[in-house]
PDB file of N, CA and C in Angstrom:
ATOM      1  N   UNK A   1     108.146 165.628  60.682  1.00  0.00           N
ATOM      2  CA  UNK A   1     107.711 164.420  59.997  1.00  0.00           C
ATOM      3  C   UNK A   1     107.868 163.193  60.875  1.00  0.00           C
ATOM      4  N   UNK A   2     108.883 162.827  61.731  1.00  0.00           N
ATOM      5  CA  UNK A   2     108.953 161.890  62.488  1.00  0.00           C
ATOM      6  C   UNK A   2     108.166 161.542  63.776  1.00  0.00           C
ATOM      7  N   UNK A   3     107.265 162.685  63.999  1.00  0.00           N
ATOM      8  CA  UNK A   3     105.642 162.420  64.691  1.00  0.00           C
ATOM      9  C   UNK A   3     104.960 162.094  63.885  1.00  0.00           C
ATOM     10  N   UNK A   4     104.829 162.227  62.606  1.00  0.00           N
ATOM     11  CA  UNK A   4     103.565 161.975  61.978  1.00  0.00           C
ATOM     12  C   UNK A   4     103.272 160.162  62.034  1.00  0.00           C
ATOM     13  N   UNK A   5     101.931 159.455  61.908  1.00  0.00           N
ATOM     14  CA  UNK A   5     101.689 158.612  62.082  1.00  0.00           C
ATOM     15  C   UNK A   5     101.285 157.766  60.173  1.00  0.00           C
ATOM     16  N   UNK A   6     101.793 156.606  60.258  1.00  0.00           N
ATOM     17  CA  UNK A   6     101.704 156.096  58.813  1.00  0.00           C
ATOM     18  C   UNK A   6     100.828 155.054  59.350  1.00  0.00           C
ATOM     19  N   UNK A   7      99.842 154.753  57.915  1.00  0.00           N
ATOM     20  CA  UNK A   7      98.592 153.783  58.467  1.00  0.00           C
ATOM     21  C   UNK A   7      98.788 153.081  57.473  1.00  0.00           C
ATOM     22  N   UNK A   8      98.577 151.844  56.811  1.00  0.00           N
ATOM     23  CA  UNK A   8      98.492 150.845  56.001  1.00  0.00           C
ATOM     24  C   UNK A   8      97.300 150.065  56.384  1.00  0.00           C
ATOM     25  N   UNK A   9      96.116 150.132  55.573  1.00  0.00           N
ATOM     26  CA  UNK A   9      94.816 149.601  55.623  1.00  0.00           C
ATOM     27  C   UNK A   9      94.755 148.469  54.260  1.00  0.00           C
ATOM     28  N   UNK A  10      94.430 147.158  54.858  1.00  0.00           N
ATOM     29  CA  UNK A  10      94.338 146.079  53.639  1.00  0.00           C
ATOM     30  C   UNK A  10      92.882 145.812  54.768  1.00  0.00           C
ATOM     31  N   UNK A  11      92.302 145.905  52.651  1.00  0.00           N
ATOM     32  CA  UNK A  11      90.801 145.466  53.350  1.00  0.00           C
ATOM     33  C   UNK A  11      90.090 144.835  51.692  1.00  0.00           C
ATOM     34  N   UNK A  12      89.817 143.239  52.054  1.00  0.00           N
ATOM     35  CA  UNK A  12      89.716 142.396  50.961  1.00  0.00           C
ATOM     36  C   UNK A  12      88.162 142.185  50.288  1.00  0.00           C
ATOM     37  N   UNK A  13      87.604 142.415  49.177  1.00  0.00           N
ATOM     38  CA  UNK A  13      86.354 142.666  48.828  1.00  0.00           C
ATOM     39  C   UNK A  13      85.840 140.914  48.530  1.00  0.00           C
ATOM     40  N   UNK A  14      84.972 140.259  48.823  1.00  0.00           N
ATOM     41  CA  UNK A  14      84.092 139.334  48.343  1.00  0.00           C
ATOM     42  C   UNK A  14      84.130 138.876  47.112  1.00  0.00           C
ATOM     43  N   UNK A  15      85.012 138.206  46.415  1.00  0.00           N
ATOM     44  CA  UNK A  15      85.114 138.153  44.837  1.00  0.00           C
ATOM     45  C   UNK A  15      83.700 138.344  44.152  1.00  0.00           C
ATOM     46  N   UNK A  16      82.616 138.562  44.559  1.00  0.00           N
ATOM     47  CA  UNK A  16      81.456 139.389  43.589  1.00  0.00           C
ATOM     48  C   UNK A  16      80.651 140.328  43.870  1.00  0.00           C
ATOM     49  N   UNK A  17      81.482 141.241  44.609  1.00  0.00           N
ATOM     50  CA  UNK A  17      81.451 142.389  45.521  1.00  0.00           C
ATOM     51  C   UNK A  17      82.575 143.060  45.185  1.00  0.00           C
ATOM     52  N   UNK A  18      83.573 143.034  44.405  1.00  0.00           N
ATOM     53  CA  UNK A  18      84.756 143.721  44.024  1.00  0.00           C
ATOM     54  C   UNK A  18      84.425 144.912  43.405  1.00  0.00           C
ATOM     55  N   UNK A  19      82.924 145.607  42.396  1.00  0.00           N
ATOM     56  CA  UNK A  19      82.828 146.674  42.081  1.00  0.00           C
ATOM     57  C   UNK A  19      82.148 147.676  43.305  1.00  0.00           C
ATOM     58  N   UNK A  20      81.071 146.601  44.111  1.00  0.00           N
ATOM     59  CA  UNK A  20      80.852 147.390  45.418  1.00  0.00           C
ATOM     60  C   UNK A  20      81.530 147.723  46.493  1.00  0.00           C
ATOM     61  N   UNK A  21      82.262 146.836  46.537  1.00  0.00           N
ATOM     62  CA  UNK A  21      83.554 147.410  47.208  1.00  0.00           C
ATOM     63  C   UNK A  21      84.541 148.696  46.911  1.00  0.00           C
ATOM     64  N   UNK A  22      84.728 148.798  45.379  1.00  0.00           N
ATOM     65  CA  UNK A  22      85.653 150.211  45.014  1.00  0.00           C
ATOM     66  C   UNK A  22      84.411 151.301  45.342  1.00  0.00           C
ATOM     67  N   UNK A  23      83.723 150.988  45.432  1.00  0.00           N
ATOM     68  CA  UNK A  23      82.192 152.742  45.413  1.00  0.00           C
ATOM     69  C   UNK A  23      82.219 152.379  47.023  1.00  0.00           C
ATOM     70  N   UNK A  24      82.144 152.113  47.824  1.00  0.00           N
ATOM     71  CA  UNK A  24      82.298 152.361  49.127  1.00  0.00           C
ATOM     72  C   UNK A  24      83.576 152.844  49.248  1.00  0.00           C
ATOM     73  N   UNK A  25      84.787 152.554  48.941  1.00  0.00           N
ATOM     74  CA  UNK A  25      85.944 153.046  49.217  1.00  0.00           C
ATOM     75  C   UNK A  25      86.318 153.948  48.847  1.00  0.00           C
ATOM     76  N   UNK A  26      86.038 154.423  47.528  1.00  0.00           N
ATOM     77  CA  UNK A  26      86.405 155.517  46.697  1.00  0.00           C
ATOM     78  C   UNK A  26      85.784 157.072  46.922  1.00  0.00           C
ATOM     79  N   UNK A  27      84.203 156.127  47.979  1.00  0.00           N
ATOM     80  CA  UNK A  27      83.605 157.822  48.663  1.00  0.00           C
ATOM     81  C   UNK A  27      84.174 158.385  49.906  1.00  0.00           C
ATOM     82  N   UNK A  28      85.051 157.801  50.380  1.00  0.00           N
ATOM     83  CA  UNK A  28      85.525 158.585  51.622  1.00  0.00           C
ATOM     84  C   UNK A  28      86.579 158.792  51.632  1.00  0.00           C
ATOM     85  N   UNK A  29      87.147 158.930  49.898  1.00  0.00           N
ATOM     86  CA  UNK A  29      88.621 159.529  49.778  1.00  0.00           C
ATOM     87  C   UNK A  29      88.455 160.851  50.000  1.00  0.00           C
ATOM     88  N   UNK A  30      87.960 161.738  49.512  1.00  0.00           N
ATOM     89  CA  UNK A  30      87.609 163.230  49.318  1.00  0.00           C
ATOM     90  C   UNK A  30      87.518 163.623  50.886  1.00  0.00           C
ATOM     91  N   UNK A  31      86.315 163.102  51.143  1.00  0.00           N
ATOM     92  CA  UNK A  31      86.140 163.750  52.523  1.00  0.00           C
ATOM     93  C   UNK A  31      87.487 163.371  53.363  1.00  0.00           C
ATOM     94  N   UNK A  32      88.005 162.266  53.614  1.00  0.00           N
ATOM     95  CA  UNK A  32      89.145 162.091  54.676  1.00  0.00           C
ATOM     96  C   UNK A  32      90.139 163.275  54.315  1.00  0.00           C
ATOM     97  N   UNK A  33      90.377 163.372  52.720  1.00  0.00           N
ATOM     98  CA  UNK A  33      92.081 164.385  52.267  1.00  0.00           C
ATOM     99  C   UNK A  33      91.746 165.678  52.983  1.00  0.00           C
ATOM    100  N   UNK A  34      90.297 165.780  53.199  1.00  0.00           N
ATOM    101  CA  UNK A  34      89.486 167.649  53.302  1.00  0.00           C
ATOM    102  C   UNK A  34      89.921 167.238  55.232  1.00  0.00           C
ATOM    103  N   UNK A  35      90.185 165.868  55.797  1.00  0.00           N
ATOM    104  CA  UNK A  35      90.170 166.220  57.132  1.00  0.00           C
ATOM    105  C   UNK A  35      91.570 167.013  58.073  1.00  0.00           C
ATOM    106  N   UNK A  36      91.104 167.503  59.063  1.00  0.00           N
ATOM    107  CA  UNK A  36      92.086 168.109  59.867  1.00  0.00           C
ATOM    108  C   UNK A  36      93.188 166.845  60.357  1.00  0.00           C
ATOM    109  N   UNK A  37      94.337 167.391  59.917  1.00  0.00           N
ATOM    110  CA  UNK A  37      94.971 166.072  60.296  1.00  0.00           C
ATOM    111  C   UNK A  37      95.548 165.260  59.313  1.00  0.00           C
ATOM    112  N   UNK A  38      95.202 165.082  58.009  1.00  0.00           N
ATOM    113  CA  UNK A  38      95.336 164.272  56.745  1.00  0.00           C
ATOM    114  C   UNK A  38      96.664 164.933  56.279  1.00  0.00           C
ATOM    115  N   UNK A  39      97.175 164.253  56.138  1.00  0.00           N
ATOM    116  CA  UNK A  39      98.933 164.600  55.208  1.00  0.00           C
ATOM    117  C   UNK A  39      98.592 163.882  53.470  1.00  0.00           C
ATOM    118  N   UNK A  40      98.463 162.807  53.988  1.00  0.00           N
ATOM    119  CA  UNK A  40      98.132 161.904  52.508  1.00  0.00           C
ATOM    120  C   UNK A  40      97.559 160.831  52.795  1.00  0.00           C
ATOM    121  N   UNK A  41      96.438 160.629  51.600  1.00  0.00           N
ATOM    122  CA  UNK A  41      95.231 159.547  52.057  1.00  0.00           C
ATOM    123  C   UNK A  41      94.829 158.536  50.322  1.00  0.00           C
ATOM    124  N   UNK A  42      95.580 157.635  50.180  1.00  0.00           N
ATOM    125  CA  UNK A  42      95.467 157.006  48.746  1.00  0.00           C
ATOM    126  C   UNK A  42      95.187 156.028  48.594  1.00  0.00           C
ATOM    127  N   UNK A  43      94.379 155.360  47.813  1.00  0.00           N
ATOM    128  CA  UNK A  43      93.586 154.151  47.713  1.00  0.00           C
ATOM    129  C   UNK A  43      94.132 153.355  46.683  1.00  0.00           C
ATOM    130  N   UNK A  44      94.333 152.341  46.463  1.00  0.00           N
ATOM    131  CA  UNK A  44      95.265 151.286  45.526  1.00  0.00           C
ATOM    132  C   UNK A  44      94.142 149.720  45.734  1.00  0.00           C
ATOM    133  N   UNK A  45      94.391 149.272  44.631  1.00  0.00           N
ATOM    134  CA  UNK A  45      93.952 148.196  43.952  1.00  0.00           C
ATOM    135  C   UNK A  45      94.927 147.209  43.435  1.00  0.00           C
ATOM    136  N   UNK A  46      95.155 146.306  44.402  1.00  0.00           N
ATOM    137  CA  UNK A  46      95.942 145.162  43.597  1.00  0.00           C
ATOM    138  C   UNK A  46      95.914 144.517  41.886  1.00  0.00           C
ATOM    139  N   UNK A  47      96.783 144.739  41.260  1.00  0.00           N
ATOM    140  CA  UNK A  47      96.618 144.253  40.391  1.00  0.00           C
ATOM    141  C   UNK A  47      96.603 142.939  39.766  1.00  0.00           C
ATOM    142  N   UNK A  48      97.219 142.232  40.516  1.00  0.00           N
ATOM    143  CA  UNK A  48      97.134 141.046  40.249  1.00  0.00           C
ATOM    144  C   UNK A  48      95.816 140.223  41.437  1.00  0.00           C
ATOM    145  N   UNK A  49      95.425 140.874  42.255  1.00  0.00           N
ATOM    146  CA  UNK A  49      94.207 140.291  42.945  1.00  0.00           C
ATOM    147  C   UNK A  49      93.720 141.364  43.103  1.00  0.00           C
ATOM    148  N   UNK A  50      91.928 141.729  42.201  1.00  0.00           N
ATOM    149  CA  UNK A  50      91.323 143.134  42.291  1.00  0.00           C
ATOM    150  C   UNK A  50      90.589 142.970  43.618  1.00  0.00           C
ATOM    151  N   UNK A  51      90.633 141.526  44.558  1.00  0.00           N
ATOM    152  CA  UNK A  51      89.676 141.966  45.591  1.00  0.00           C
ATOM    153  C   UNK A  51      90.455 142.318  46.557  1.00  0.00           C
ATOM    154  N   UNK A  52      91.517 142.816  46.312  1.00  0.00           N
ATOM    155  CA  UNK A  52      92.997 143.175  47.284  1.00  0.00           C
ATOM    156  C   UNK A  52      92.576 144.575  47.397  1.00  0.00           C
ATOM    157  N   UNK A  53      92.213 145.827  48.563  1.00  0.00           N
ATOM    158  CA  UNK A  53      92.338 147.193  48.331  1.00  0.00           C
ATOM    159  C   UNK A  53      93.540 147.738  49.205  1.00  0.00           C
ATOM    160  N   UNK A  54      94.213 148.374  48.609  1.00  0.00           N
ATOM    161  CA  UNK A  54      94.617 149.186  50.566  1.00  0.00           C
ATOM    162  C   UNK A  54      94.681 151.095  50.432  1.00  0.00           C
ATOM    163  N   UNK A  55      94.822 151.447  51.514  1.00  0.00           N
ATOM    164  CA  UNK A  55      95.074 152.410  51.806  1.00  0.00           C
ATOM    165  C   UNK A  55      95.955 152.796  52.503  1.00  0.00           C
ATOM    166  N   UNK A  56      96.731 153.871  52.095  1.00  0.00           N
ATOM    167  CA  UNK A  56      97.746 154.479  52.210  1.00  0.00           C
ATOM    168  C   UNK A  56      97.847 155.861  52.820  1.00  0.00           C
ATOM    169  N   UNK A  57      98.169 156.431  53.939  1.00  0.00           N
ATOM    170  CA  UNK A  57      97.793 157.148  54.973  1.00  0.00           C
ATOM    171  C   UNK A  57      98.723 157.788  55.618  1.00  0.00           C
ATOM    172  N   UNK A  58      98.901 159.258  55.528  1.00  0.00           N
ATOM    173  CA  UNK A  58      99.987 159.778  56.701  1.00  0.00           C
ATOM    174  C   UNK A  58      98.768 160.752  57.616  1.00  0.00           C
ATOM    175  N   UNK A  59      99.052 160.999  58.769  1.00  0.00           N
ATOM    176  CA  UNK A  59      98.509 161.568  60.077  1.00  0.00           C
ATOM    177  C   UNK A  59      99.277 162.526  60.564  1.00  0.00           C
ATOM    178  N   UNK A  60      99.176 163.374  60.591  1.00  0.00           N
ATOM    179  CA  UNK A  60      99.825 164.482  61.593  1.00  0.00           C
ATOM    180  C   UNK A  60     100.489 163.987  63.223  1.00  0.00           C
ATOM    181  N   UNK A  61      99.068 163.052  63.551  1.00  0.00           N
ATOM    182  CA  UNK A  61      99.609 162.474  65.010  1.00  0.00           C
ATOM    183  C   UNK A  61      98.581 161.144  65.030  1.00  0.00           C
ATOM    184  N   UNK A  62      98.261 160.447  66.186  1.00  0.00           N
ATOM    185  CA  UNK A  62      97.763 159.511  66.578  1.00  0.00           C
ATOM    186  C   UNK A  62      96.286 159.791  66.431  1.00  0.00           C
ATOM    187  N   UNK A  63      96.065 161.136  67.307  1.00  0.00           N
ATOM    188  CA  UNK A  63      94.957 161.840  67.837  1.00  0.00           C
ATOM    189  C   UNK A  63      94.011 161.901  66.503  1.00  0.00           C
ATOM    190  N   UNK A  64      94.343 162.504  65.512  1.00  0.00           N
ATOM    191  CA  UNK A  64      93.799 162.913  64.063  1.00  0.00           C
ATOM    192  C   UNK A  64      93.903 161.695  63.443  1.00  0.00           C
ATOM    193  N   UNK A  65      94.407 160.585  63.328  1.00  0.00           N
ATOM    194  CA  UNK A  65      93.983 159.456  62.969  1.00  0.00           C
ATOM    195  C   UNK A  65      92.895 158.892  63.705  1.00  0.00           C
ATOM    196  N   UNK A  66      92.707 158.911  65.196  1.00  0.00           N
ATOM    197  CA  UNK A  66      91.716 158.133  65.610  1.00  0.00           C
ATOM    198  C   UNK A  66      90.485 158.918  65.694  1.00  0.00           C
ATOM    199  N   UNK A  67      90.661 160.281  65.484  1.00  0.00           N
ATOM    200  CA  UNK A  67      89.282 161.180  65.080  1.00  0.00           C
ATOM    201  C   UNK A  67      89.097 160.865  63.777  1.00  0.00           C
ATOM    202  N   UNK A  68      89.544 160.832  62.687  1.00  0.00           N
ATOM    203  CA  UNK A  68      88.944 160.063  61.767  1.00  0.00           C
ATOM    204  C   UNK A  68      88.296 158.604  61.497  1.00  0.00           C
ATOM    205  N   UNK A  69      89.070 157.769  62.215  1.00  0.00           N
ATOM    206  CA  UNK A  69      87.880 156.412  62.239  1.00  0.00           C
ATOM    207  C   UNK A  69      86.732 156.828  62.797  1.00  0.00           C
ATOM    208  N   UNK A  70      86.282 157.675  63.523  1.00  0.00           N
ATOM    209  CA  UNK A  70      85.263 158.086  63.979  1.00  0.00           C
ATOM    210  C   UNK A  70      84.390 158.621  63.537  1.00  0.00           C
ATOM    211  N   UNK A  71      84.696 159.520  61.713  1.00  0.00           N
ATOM    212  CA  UNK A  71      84.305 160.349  61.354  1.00  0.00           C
ATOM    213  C   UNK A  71      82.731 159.732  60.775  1.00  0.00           C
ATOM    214  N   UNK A  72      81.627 160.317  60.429  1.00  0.00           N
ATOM    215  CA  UNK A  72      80.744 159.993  60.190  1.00  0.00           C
ATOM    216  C   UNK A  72      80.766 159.521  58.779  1.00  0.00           C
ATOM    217  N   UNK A  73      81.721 159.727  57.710  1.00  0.00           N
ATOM    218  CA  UNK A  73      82.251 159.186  56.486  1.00  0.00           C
ATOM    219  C   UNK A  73      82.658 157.712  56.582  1.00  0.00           C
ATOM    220  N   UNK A  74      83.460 157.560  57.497  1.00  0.00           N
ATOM    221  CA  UNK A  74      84.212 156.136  57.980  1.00  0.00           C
ATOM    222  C   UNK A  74      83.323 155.621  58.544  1.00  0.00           C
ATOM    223  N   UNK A  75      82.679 155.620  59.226  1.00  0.00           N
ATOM    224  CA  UNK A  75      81.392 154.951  59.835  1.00  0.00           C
ATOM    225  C   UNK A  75      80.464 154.044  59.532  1.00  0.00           C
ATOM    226  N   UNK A  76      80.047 155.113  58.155  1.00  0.00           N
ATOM    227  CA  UNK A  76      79.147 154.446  57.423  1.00  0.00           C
ATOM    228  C   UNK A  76      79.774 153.475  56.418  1.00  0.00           C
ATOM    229  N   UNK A  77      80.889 153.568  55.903  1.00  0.00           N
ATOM    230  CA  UNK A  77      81.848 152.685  55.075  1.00  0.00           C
ATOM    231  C   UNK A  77      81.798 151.477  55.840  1.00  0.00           C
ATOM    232  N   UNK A  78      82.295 151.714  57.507  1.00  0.00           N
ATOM    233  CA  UNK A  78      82.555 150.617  57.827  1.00  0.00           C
ATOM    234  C   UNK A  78      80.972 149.743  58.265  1.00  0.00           C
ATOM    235  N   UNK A  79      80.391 150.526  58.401  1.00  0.00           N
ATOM    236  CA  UNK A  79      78.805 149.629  58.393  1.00  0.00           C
ATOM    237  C   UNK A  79      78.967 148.995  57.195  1.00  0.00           C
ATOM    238  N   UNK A  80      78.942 149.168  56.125  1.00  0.00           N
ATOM    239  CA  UNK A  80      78.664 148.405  54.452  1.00  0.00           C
ATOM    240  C   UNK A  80      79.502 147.271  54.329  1.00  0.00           C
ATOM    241  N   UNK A  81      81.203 147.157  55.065  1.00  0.00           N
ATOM    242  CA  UNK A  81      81.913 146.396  54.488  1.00  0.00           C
ATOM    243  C   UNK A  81      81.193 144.761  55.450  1.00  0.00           C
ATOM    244  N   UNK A  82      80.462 144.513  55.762  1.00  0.00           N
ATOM    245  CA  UNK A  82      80.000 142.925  56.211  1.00  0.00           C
ATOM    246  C   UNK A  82      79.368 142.590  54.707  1.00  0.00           C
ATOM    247  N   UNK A  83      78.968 143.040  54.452  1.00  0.00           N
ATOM    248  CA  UNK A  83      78.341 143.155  52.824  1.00  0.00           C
ATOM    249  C   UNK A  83      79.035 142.898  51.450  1.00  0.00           C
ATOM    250  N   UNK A  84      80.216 143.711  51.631  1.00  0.00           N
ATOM    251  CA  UNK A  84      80.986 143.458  50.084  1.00  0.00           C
ATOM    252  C   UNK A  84      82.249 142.805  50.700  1.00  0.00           C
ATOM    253  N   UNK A  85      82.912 143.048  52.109  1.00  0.00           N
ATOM    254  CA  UNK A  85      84.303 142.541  52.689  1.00  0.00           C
ATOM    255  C   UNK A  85      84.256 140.806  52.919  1.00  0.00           C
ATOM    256  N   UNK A  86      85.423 140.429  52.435  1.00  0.00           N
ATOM    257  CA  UNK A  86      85.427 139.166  52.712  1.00  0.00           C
ATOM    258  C   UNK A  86      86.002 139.060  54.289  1.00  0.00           C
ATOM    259  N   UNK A  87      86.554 139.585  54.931  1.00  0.00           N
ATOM    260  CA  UNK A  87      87.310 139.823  56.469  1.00  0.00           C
ATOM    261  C   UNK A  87      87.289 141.338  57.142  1.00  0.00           C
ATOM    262  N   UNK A  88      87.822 140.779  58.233  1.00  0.00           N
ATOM    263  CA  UNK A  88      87.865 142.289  59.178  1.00  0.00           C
ATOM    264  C   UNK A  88      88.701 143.352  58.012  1.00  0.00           C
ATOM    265  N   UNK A  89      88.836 144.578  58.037  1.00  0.00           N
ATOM    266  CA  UNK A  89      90.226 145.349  57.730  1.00  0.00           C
ATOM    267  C   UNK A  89      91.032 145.018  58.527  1.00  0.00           C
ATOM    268  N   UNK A  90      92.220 144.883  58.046  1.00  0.00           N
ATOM    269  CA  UNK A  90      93.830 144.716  58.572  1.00  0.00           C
ATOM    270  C   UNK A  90      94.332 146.088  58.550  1.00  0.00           C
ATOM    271  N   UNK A  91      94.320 146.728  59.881  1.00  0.00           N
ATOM    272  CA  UNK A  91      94.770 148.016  60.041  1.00  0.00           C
ATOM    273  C   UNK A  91      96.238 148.452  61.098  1.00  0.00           C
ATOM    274  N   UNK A  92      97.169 148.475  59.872  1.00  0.00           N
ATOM    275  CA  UNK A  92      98.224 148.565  60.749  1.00  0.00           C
ATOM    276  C   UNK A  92      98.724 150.263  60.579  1.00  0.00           C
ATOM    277  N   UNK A  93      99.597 150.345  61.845  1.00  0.00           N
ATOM    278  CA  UNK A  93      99.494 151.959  62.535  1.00  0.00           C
ATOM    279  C   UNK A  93     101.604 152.084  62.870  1.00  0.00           C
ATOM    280  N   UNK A  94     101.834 152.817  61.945  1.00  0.00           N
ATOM    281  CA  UNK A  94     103.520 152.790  61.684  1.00  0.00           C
ATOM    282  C   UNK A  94     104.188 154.356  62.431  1.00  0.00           C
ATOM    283  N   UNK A  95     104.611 154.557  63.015  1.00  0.00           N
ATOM    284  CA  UNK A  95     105.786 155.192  63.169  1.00  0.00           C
ATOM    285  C   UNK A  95     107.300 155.400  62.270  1.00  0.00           C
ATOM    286  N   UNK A  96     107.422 156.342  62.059  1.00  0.00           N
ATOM    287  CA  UNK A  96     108.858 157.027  60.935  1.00  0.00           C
ATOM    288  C   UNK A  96     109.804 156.476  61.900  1.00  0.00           C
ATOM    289  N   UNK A  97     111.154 156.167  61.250  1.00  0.00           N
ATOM    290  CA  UNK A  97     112.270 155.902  62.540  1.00  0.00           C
ATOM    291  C   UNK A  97     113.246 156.437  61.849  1.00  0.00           C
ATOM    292  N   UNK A  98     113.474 156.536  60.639  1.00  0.00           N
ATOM    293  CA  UNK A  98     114.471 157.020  59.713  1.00  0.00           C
ATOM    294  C   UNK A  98     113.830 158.148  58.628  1.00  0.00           C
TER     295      UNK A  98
END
């Protein structure tokens, strides 16, 4: 477990883009959990700000995380978000220490 790689993805929807935003996000849950490499892959919705999303992510290693941004699922997600995203994704990349 202390190789595996933890990802924390905050990625903020357009306040009238907040339902197009969950249907882009919500389709590349399935396919990522089915990928080689995926430990755990979960999508969350702020509740007190719905244009708040993040994702929640463990990796086997580095390698299988960065073959998935690549994946042709993620791809096309990330083509759509200029559209419903109010900013870049904030993609931070964690290491276990304890």
């Amino acid at each position: 477990m202390a190789d595996t790689i933890r990802v924390v993805a905050h990625i903020k929807a357009k306040p009238d883009k907040v339902e197009e935003m969950r249907n882009v996000l919500t389709k590349i849950v399935e396919p990522t959990r089915k990928e080689d490499g995926c430990i755990s892959y979960t999508l969350t919705q702020n509740v007190a700000d719905p244009t708040d999303f993040t994702f929640v992510e463990e990796w086997e290693s580095a390698e299988k995380m960065q073959a998935h941004l690549g994946s042709a699922h993620i791809q096309e997600a990330l083509g759509q978000l200029p559209n419903v995203g109010a900013a870049d994704p904030d993609i931070r990349t964690y290491k276990v220490l304890v």
